[in-house]
Protein backbone atom coordinates (compact mmCIF):
# COMPACT_ATOMS: atom_id res chain seq x y z
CA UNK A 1 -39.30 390.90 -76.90
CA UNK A 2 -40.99 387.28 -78.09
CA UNK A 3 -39.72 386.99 -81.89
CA UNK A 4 -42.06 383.92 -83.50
CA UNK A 5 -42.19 382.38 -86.99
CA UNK A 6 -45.05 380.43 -88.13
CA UNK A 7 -46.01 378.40 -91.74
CA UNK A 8 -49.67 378.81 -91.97
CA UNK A 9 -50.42 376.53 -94.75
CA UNK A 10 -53.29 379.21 -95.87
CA UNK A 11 -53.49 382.40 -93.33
CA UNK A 12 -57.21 382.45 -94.56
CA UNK A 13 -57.71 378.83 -93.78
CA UNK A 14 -56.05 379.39 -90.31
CA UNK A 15 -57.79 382.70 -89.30
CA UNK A 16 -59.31 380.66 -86.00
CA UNK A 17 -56.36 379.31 -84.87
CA UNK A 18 -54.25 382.58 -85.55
CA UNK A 19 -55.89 385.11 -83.75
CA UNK A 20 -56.43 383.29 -80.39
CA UNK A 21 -52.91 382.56 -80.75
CA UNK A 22 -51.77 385.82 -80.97
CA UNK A 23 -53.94 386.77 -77.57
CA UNK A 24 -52.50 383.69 -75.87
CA UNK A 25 -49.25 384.10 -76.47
CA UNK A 26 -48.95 387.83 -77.48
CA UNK A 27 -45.63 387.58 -79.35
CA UNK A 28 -44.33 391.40 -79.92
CA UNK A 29 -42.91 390.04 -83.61
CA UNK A 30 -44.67 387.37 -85.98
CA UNK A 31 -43.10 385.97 -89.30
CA UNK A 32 -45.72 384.14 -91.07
CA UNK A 33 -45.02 382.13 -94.92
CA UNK A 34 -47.60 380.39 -96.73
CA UNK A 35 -50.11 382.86 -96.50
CA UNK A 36 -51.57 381.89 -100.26
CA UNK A 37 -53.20 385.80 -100.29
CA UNK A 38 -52.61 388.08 -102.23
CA UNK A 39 -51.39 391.76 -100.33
CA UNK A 40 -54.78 393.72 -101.01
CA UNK A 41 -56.57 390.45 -99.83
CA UNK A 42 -54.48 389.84 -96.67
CA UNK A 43 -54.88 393.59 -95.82
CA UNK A 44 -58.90 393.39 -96.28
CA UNK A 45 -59.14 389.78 -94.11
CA UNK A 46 -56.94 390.94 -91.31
CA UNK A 47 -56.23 394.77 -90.75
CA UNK A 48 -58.91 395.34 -88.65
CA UNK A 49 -58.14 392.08 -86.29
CA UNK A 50 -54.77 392.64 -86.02
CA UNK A 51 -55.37 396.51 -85.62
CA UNK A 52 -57.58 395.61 -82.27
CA UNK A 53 -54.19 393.25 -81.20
CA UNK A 54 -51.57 396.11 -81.75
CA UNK A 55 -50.09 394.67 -84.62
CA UNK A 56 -48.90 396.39 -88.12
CA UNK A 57 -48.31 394.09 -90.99
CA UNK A 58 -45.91 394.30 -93.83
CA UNK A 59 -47.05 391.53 -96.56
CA UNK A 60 -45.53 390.57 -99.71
CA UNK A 61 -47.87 387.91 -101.54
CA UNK A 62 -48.80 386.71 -104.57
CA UNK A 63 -52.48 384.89 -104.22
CA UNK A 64 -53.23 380.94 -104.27
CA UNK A 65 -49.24 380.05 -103.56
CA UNK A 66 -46.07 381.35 -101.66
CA UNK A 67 -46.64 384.37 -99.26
CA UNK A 68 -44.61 385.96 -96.84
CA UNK A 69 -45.37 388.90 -93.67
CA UNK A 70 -44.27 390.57 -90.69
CA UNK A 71 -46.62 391.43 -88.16
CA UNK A 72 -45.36 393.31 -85.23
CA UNK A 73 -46.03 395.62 -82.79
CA UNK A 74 -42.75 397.06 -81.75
CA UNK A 75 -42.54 399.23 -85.21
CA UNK A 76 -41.96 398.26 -88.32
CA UNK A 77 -39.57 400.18 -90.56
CA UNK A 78 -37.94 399.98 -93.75
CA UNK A 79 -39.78 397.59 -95.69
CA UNK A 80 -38.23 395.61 -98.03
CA UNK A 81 -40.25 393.23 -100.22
CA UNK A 82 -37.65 389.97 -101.41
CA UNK A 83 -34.32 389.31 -101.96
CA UNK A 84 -31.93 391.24 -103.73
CA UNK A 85 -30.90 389.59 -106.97
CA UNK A 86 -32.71 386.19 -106.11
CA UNK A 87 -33.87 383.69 -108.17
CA UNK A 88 -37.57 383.18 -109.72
CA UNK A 89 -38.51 380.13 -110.67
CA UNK A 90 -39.08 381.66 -113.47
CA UNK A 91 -40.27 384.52 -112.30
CA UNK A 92 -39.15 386.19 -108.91
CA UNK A 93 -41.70 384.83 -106.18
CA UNK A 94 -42.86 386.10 -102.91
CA UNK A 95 -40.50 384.12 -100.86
CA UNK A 96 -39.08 386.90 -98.41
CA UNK A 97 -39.69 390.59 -96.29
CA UNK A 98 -37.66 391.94 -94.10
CA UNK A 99 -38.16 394.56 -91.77
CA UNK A 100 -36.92 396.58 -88.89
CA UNK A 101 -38.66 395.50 -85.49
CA UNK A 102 -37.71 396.86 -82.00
CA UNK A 103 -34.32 397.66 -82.98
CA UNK A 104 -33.76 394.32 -85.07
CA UNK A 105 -33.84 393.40 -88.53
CA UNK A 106 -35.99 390.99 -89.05
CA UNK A 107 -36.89 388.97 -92.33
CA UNK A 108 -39.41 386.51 -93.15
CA UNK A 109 -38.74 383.87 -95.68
CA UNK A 110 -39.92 380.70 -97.01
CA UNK A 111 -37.44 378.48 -98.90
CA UNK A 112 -38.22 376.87 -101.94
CA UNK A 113 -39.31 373.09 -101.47
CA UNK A 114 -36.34 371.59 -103.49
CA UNK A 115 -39.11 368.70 -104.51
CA UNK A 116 -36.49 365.94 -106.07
CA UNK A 117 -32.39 366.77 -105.75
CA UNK A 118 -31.13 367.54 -108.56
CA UNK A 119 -33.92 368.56 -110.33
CA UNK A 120 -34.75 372.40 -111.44
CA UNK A 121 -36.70 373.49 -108.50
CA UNK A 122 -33.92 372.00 -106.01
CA UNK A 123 -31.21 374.15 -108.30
CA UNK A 124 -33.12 377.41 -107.71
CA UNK A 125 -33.28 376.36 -103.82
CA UNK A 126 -29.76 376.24 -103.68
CA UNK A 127 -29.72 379.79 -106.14
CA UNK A 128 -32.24 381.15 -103.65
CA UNK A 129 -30.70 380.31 -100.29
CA UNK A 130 -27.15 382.20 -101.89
CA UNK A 131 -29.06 384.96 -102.13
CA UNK A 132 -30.29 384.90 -98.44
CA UNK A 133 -26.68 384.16 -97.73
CA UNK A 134 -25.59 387.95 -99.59
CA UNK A 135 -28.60 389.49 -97.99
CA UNK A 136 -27.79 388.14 -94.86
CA UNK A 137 -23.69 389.16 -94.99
CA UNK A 138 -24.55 392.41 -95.89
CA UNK A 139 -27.34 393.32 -93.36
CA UNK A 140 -26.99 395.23 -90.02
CA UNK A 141 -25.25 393.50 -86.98
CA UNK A 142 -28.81 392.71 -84.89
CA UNK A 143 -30.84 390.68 -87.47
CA UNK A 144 -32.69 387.33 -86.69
CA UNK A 145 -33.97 385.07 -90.14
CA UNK A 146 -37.32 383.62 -89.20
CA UNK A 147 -39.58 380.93 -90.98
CA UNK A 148 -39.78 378.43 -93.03
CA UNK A 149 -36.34 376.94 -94.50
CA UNK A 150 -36.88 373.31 -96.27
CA UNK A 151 -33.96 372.06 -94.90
CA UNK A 152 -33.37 369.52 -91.97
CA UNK A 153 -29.88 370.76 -90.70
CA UNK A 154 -28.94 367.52 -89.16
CA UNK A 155 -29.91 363.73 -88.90
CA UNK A 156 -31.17 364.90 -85.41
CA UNK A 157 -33.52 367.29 -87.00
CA UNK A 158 -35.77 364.08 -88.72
CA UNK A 159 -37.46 361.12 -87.31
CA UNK A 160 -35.69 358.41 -89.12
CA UNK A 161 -32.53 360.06 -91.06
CA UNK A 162 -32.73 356.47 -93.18
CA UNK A 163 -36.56 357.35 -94.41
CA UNK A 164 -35.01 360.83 -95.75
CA UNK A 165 -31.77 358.98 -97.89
CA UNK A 166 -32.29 360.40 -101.35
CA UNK A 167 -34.90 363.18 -100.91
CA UNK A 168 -34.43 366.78 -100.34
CA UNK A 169 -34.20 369.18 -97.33
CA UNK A 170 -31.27 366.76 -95.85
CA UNK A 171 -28.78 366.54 -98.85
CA UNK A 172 -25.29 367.84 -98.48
CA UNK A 173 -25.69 370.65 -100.86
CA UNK A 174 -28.88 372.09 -98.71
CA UNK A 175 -27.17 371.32 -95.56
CA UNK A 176 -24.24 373.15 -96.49
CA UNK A 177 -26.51 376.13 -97.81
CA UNK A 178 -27.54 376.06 -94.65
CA UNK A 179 -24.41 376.56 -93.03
CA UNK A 180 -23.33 379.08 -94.98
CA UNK A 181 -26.28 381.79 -94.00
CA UNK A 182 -23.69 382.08 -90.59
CA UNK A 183 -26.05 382.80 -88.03
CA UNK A 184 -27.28 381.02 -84.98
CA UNK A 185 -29.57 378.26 -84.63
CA UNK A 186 -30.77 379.31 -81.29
CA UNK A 187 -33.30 377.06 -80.85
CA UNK A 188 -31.04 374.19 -81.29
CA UNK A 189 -28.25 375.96 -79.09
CA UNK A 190 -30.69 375.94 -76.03
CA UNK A 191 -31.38 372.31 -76.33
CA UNK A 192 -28.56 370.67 -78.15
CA UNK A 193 -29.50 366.92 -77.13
CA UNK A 194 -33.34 367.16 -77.99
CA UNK A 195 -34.97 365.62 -80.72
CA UNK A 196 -38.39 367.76 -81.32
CA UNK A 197 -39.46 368.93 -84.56
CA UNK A 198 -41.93 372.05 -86.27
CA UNK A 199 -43.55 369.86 -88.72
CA UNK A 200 -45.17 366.89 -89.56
CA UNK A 201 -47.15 365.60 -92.78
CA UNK A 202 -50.85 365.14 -92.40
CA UNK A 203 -50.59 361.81 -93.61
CA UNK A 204 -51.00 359.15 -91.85
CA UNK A 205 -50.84 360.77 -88.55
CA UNK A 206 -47.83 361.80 -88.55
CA UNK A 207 -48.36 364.07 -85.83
CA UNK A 208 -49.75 361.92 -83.01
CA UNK A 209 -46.58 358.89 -83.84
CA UNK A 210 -44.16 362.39 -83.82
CA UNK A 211 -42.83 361.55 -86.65
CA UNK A 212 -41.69 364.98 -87.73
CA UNK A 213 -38.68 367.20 -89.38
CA UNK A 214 -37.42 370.75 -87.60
CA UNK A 215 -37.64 373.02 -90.98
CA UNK A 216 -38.90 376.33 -88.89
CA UNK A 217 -35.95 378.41 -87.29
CA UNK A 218 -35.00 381.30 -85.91
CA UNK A 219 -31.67 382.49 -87.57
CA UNK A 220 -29.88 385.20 -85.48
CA UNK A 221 -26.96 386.89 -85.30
CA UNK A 222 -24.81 387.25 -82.34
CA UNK A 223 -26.29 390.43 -80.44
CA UNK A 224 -29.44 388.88 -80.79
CA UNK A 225 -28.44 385.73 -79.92
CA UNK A 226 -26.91 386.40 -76.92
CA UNK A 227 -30.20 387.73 -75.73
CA UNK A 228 -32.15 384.76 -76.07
CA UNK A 229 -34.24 383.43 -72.69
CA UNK A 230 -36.08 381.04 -74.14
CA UNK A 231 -36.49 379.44 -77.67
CA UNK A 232 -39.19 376.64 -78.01
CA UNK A 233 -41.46 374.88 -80.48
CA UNK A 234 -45.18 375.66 -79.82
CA UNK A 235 -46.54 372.15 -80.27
CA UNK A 236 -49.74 372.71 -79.01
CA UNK A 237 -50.24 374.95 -81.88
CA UNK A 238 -50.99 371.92 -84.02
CA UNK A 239 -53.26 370.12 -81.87
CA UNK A 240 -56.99 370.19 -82.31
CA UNK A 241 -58.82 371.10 -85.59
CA UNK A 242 -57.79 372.88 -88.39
CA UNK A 243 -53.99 373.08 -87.61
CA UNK A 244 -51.16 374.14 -89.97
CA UNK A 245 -49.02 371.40 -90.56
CA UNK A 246 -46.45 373.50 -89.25
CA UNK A 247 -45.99 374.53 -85.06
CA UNK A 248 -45.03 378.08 -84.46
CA UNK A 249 -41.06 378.40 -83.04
CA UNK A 250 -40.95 380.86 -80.65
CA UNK A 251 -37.81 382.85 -79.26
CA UNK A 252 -37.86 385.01 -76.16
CA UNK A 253 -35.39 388.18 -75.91
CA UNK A 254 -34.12 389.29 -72.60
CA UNK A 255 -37.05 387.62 -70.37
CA UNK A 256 -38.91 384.35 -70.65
CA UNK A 257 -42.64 384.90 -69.48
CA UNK A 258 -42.97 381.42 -69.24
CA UNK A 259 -39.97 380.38 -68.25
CA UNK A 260 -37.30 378.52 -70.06
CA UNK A 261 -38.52 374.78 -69.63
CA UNK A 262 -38.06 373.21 -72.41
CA UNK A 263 -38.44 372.70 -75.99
CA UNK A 264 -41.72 372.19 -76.61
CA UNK A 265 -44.91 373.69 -75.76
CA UNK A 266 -44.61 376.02 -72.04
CA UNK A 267 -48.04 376.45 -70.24
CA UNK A 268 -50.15 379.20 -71.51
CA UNK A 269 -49.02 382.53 -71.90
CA UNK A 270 -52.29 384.31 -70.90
CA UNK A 271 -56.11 383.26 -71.41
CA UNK A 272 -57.63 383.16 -75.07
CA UNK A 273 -60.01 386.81 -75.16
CA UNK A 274 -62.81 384.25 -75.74
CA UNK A 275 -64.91 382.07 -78.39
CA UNK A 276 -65.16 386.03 -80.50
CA UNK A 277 -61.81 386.00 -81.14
CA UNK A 278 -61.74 382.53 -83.09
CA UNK A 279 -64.41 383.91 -85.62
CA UNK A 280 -63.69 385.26 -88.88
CA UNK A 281 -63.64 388.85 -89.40
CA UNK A 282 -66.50 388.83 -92.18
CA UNK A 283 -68.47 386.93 -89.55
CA UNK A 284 -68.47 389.54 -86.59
């Protein structure tokens, strides 16, 4: 099974780069934040597409900001829209859905920015990544956290660990947070040494200098873990026009259909279904 998380910046935005991703590398399981749609618009822009593909969705959105889903095609049970008992900021936001995906619990989340330490929004962070930590102690033995987390977990995990001194996503307090969700980094496990990261400002080209933070993880617990055959970062995804300015992470279970080579960007998974697939819905 190939579990992948992605940050969209916009899912309506990236419509042309999502769908030829799916055919190209056909992930069975896809946690996607920053989808800025609301659920009845989501469901109206992409049903039908990811119908064709296989794919249910489970969404939990909230329009212009935020915006969390699962799509999968290896079922999709048991729902469950946020956190339990989590923060809003002030109001509860749509931060995080979980469901149950060929046999694992899987949840979807996107972590509150943090913006200055110390400030409000970096206090309901911290209040919101507890309440992943609860969620996440009292949830079923085969569960994998996927997406977006705001926080660099080491000085490894940024280009220059001197540019970050006195900004979030690499304080103590988040690190620790971090820590304390217990599960598996299992990207990071497979390649302990490398320095490769999920996502890079638009600024200033970022991007092509690689200067970069790793903020996109898959989380898992130990019987998933143990099944990994590959984990990688899917570089390639932000190449070209119209990119997120995040890269898909991608985690193969039990086989590796392109091998376990690295990790950053294997060779293709299987040919794009052609120039149709990279048009909008409303425009076929």
């Amino acid at each position: 099974m190939r579990i992948a998380t992605w940050n969209v910046n916009s899912v309506k935005q990236r419509i042309p780069r999502l769908l030829p991703w799916l055919d190209e590398r056909a992930p069975d399981v896809v946690c996607l934040q920053e989808t800025k749609l609301a659920d009845a618009a989501f469901v109206e822009l992409l049903e039908g597409p990811l119908r064709e593909r296989g794919y249910e969705a489970a969404v939990h959105g909230q329009g212009q900001w935020n915006g969390v889903a699962i799509l999968s095609r290896v079922g999709l049970e048991d729902v469950e829209l946020g956190l339990a008992d989590a923060p809003g900021f002030p109001d509860p936001e749509a931060r995080a859905v979980s469901a149950t995906c060929g046999g694992v619990r899987v949840t979807s989340v996107y972590v509150p920015n943090g913006r200055e330490p110390d400030a409000d929004h970096y206090r309901y962070k911290l209040e919101w990544l507890e309440a992943l930590r609860r969620a996440v102690s009292g949830g079923p033995g085969a569960a994998a956290v996927c997406g977006d987390l705001n926080v660099a977990p080491a000085d490894i995990d940024v280009f220059d660990p001197a540019a970050f001194e006195g900004h979030t996503h690499v304080t103590a307090p988040e690190r620790r947070a971090f820590a304390a969700l217990g599960l598996r980094d299992v990207v990071r496990e497979r390649w302990p040494e490398e320095r490769f990261f999920s996502f890079w400002d638009y600024r200033a080209g970022m991007f092509h200098k690689d200067l970069g933070m790793r903020i996109d993880f898959v989380l898992a617990t130990d019987p998933v873990a143990e099944r990994v055959a590959a984990a990688w970062v899917d570089r390639q995804a932000r190449k070209g026009k119209g990119p997120s300015d995040h890269a898909p992470v991608v985690v193969d279970l039990d086989d590796a259909p392109d091998g376990d080579i690295g990790p950053v960007v294997p060779p293709p998974s299987q040919p794009a279904r052609g120039a149709s697939a990279s048009k909008l819905p409303q425009a076929r």
